[in-house]
Protein backbone atom coordinates (compact mmCIF):
# COMPACT_ATOMS: atom_id res chain seq x y z
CA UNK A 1 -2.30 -18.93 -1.43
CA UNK A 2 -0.88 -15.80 0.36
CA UNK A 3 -2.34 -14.33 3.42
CA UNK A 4 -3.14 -10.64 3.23
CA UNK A 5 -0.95 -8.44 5.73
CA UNK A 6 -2.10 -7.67 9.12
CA UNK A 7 -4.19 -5.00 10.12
CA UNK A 8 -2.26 -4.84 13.49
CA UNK A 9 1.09 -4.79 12.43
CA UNK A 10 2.29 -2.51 15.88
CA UNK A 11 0.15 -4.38 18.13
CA UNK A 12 0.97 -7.93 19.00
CA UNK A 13 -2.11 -8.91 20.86
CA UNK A 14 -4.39 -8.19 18.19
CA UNK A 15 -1.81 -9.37 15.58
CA UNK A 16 -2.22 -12.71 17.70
CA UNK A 17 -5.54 -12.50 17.61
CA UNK A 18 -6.33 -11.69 14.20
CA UNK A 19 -3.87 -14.45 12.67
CA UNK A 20 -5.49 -16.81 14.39
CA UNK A 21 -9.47 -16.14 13.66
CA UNK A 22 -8.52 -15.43 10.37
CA UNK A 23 -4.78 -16.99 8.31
CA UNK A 24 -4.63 -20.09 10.67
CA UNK A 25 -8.50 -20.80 10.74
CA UNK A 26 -8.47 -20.50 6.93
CA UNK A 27 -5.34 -22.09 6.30
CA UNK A 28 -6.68 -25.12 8.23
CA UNK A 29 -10.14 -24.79 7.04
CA UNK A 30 -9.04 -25.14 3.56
CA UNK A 31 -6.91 -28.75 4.61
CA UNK A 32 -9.61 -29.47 6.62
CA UNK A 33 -7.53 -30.24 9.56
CA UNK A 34 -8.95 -29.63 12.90
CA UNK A 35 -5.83 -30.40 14.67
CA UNK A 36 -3.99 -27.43 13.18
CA UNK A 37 -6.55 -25.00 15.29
CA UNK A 38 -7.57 -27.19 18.41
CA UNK A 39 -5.41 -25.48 20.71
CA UNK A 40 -6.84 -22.29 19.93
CA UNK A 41 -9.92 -23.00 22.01
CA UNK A 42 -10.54 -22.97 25.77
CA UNK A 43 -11.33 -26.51 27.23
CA UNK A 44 -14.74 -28.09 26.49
CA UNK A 45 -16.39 -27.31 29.76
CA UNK A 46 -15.09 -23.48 29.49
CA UNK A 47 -16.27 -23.10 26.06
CA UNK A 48 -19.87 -21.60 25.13
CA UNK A 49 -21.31 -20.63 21.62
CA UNK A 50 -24.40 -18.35 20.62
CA UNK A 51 -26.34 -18.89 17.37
CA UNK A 52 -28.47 -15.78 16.63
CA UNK A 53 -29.95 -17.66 13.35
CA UNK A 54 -28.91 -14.82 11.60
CA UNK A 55 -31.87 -12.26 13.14
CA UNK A 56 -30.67 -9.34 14.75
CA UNK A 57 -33.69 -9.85 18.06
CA UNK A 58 -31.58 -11.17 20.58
CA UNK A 59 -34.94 -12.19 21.70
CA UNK A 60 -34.93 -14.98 19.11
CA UNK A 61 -30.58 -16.50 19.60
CA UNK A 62 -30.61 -19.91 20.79
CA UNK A 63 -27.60 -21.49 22.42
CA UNK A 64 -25.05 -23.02 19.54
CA UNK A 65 -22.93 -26.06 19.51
CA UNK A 66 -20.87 -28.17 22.36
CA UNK A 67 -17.23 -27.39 21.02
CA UNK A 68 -17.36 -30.91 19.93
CA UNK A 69 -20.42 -30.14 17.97
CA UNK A 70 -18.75 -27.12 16.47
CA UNK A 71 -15.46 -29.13 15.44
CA UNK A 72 -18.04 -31.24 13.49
CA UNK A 73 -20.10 -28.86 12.09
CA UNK A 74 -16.70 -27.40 11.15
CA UNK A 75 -14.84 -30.27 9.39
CA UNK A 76 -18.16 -30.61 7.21
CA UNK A 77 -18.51 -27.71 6.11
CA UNK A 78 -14.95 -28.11 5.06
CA UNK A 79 -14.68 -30.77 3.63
CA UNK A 80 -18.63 -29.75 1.61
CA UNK A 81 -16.10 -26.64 -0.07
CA UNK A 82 -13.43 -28.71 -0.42
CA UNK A 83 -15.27 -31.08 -2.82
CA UNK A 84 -16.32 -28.23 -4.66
CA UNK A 85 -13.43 -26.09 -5.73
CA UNK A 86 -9.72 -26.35 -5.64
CA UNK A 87 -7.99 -25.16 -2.75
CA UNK A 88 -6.33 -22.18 -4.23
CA UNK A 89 -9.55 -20.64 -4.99
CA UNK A 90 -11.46 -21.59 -1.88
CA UNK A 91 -8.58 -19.76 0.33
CA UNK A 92 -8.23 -16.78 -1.73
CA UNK A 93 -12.23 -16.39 -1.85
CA UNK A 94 -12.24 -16.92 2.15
CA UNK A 95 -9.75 -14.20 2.49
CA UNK A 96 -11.39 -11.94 0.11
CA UNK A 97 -14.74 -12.34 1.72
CA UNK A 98 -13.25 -12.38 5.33
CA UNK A 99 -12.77 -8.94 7.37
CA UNK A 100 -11.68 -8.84 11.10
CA UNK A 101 -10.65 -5.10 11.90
CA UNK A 102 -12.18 -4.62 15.34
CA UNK A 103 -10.89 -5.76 18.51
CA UNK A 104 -11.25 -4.49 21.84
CA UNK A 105 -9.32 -6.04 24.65
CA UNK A 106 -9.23 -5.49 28.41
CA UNK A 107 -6.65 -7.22 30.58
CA UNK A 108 -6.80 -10.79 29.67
CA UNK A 109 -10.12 -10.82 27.91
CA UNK A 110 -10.84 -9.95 24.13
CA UNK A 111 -13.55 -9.48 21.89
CA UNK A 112 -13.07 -10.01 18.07
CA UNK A 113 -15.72 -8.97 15.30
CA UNK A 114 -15.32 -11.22 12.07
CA UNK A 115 -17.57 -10.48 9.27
CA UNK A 116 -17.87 -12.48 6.10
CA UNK A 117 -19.06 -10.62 3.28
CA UNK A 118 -18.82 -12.30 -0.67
CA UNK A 119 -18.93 -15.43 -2.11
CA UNK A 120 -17.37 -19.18 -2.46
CA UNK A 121 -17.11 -20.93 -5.68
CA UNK A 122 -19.17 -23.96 -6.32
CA UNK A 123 -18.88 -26.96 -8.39
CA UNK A 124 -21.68 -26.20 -10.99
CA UNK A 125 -20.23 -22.86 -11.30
CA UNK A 126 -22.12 -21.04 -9.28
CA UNK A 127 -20.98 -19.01 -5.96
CA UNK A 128 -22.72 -19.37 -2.42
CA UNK A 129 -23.14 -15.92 -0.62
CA UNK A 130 -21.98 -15.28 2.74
CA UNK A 131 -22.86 -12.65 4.51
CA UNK A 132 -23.23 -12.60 8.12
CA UNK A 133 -20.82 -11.80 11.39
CA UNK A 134 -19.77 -13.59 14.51
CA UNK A 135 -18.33 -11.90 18.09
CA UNK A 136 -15.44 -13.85 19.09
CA UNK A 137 -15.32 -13.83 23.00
CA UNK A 138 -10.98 -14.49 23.26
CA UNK A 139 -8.87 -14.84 26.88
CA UNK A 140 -5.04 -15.20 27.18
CA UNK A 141 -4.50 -18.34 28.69
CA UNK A 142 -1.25 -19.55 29.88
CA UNK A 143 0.79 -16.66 27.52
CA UNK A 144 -1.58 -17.22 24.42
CA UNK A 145 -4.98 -15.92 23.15
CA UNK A 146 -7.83 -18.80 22.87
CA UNK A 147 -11.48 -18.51 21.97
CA UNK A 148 -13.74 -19.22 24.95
CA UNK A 149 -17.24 -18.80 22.78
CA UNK A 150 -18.65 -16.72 20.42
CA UNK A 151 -22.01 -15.30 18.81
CA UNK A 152 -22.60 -17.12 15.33
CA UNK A 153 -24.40 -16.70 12.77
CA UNK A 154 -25.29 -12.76 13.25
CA UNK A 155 -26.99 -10.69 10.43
CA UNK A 156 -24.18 -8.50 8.73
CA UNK A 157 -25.81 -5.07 9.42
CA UNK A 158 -22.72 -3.10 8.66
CA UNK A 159 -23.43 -4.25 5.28
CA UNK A 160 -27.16 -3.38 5.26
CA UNK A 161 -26.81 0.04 6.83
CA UNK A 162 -23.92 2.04 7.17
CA UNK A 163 -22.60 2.17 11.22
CA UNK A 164 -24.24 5.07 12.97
CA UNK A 165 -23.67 4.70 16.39
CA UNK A 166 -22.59 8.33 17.01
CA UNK A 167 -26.02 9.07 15.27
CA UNK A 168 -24.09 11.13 12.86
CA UNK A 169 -25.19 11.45 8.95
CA UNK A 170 -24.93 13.73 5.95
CA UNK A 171 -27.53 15.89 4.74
CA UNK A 172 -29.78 15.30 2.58
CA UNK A 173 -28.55 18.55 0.56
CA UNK A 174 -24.56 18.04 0.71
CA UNK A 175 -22.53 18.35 -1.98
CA UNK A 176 -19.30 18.13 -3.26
CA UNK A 177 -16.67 18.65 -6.18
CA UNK A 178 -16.42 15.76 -8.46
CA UNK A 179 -12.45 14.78 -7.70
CA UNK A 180 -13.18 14.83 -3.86
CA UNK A 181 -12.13 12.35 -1.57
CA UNK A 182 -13.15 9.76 0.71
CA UNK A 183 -14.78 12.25 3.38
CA UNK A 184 -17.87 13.72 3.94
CA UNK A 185 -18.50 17.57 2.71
CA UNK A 186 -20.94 18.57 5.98
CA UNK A 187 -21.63 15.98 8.64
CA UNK A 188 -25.19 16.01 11.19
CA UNK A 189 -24.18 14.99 15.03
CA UNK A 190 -26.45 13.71 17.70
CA UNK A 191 -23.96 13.12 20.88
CA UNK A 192 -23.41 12.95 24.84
CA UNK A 193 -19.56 12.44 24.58
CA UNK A 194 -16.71 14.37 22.92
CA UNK A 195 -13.42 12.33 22.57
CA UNK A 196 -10.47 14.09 20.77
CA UNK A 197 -7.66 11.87 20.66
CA UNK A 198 -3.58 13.72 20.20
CA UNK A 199 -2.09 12.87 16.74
CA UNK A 200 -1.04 9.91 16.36
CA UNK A 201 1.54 8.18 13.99
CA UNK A 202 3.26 4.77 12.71
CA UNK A 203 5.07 4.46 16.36
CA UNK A 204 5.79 1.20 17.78
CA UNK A 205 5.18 1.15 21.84
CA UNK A 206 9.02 1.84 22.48
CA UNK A 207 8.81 5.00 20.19
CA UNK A 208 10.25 3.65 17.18
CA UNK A 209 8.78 4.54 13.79
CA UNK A 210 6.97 1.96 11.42
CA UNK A 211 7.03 1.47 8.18
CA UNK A 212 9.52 2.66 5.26
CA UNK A 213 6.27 3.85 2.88
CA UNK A 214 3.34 5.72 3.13
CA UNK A 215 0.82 3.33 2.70
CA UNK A 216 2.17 0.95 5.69
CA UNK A 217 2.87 3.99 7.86
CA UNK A 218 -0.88 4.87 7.37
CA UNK A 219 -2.03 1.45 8.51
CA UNK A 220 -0.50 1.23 12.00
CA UNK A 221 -1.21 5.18 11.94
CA UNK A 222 -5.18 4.33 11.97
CA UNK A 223 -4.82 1.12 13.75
CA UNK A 224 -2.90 3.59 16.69
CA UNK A 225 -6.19 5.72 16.33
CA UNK A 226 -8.38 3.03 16.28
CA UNK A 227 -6.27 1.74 19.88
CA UNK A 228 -6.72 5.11 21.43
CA UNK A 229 -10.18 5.36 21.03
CA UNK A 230 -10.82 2.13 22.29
CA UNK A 231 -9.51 3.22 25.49
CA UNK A 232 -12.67 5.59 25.50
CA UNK A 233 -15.22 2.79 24.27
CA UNK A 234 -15.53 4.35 20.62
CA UNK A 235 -14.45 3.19 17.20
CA UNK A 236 -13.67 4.28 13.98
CA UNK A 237 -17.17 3.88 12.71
CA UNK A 238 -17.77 6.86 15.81
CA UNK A 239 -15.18 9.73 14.28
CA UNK A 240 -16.96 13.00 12.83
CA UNK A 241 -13.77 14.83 11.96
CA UNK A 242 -10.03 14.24 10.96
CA UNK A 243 -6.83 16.03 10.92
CA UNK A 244 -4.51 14.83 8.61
CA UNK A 245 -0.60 16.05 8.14
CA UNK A 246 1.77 14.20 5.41
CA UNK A 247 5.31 15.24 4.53
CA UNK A 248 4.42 15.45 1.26
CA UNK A 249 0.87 15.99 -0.33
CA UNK A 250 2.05 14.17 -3.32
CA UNK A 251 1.38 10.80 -1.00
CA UNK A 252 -2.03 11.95 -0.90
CA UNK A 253 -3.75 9.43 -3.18
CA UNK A 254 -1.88 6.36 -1.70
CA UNK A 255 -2.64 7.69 1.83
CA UNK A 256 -6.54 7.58 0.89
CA UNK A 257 -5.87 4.42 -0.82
CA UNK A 258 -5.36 2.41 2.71
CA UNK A 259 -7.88 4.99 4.49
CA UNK A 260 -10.63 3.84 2.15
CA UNK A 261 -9.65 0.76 3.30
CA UNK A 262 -9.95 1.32 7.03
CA UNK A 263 -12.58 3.91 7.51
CA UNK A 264 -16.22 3.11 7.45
CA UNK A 265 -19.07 5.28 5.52
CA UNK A 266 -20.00 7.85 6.63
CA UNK A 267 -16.88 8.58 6.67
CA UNK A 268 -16.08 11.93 8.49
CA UNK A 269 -15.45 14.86 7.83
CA UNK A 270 -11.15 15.95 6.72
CA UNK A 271 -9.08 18.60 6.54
CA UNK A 272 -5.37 17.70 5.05
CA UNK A 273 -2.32 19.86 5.64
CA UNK A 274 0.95 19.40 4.16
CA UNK A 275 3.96 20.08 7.00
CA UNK A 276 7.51 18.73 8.52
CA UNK A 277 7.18 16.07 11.05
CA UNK A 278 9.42 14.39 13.26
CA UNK A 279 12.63 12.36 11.75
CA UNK A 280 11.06 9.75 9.86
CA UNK A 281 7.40 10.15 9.80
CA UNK A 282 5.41 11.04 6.24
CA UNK A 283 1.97 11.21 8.71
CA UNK A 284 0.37 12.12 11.35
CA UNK A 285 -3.74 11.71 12.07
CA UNK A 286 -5.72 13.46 14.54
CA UNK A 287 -9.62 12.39 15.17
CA UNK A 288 -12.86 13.72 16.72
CA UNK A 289 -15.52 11.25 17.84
CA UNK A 290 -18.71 10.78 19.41
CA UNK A 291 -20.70 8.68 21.44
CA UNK A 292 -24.57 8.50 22.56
């Protein structure tokens, strides 16, 4: 079984973050040994949990398990898969149905949005669907990240309605050319805020460049985008328009290969430009969002 590659390649706090909620979690999950993640929690006393029963009316969450409670609940549920299908196929089917692209930190304090999304292989041949979400609450303790809590158990609604929380959508009456891309031809805006964020590019903190190939250069390229915006409370799932430059517009397919990837429907609206850019870089992303 082989972990997929980061998201956050160029940032190490979410890189820390994200390999632990999601390769060491499953990697333990799947030997169902607790040990191998205990020290990613906060003591018992700190910890607290949130099951929202999978409803989306806060009015309805209940508080979730003691962390003991959890590491039960956790171990049994293990061990129920485990019994089930081989362990090659219940990691790779936990990584394929496991997404964790959102993070937002602030000092020492983190939170972490994990959605699960597909299915697990059963015995009888069958599959059990997941399909729900959880908000990891993380603080850096003592030089590491550790989960303090979280909200369980919430209703996927990314996956039940696209993410609209710049109230932006496409007409009714759009259209466009069959071989178009992953954009949208004419996007609808309801918004308070403006934030335009500079290009950015596959640069590491101290300046140096990222990535040898388009696609991985477009990866920490978003993931820089999706950084900056953070710093003015949106996401990607709030852009309306994007600038895109490449060295070469014969990259173009592989570029929109990783942006599928990254950027949620409706996607925004694109323009694409073919230019030089500095020594090293093949792109360079500029984005437009908006907040209510």
């Amino acid at each position: 079984m082989t972990a997929p590659e980061s998201p956050f390649p160029a940032d190490p706090d979410r890189h820390e973050i994200g390999s632990m909620l999601v390769e060491r979690d499953i990697a333990a999950y799947v030997a169902g040994d607790w040990s191998r993640v205990a020290d990613d929690f906060v003591d018992h006393a700190e910890f607290l949990a949130v099951d929202a029963r999978t409803r989306s009316n806060p009015d309805s969450w209940r508080l979730g398990r003691t962390l003991d409670g959890y590491r039960d609940a956790w171990l049994a549920g293990s061990a129920r898969l485990r019994a089930q299908t081989s362990p090659e196929e219940l990691g790779a089917a936990l990584h394929d149905l496991t997404t964790l692209r959102d993070i937002e930190i602030r000092g020492d304090d983190a939170i972490a949005h994990k959605k699960f999304d597909g299915t697990v292989p059963q015995g009888d041949g069958g599959a059990a669907r997941l399909d729900r979400q959880t908000l990891y609450l993380c603080r850096r303790v003592d030089g590491r990240w550790r989960i303090r809590g979280f909200v369980g158990y919430l209703p996927n609604v990314a996956q039940a309605q696209p993410p609209s929380p710049a109230g932006k959508q496409v007409p009714a009456g759009a259209r466009q050319h069959a071989t178009a891309g992953p954009y949208s031809p004419v996007l609808e805006v309801s918004t308070d805020r403006l934030v335009v964020i500079s290009g950015q590019a596959a640069l590491a903190p101290d300046g140096s460049v990222v990535g040898h190939d388009v696609e991985e250069q477009t990866r920490v390229t978003l993931e820089n985008c999706r950084r900056q915006l953070a710093t003015a409370g949106c996401d990607l799932a709030d852009v309306v328009k994007v600038n895109i430059y490449l060295t070469d517009m014969a990259m173009w397919e592989r570029f929109n290969a990783v942006y599928r990837e990254v950027v949620p429907e409706p996607r925004p609206a694109r323009t694409a430009v073919g230019t030089a850019l500095l020594d090293g870089l093949l792109v360079e992303v500029e984005m437009w969002a908006t907040r209510r």
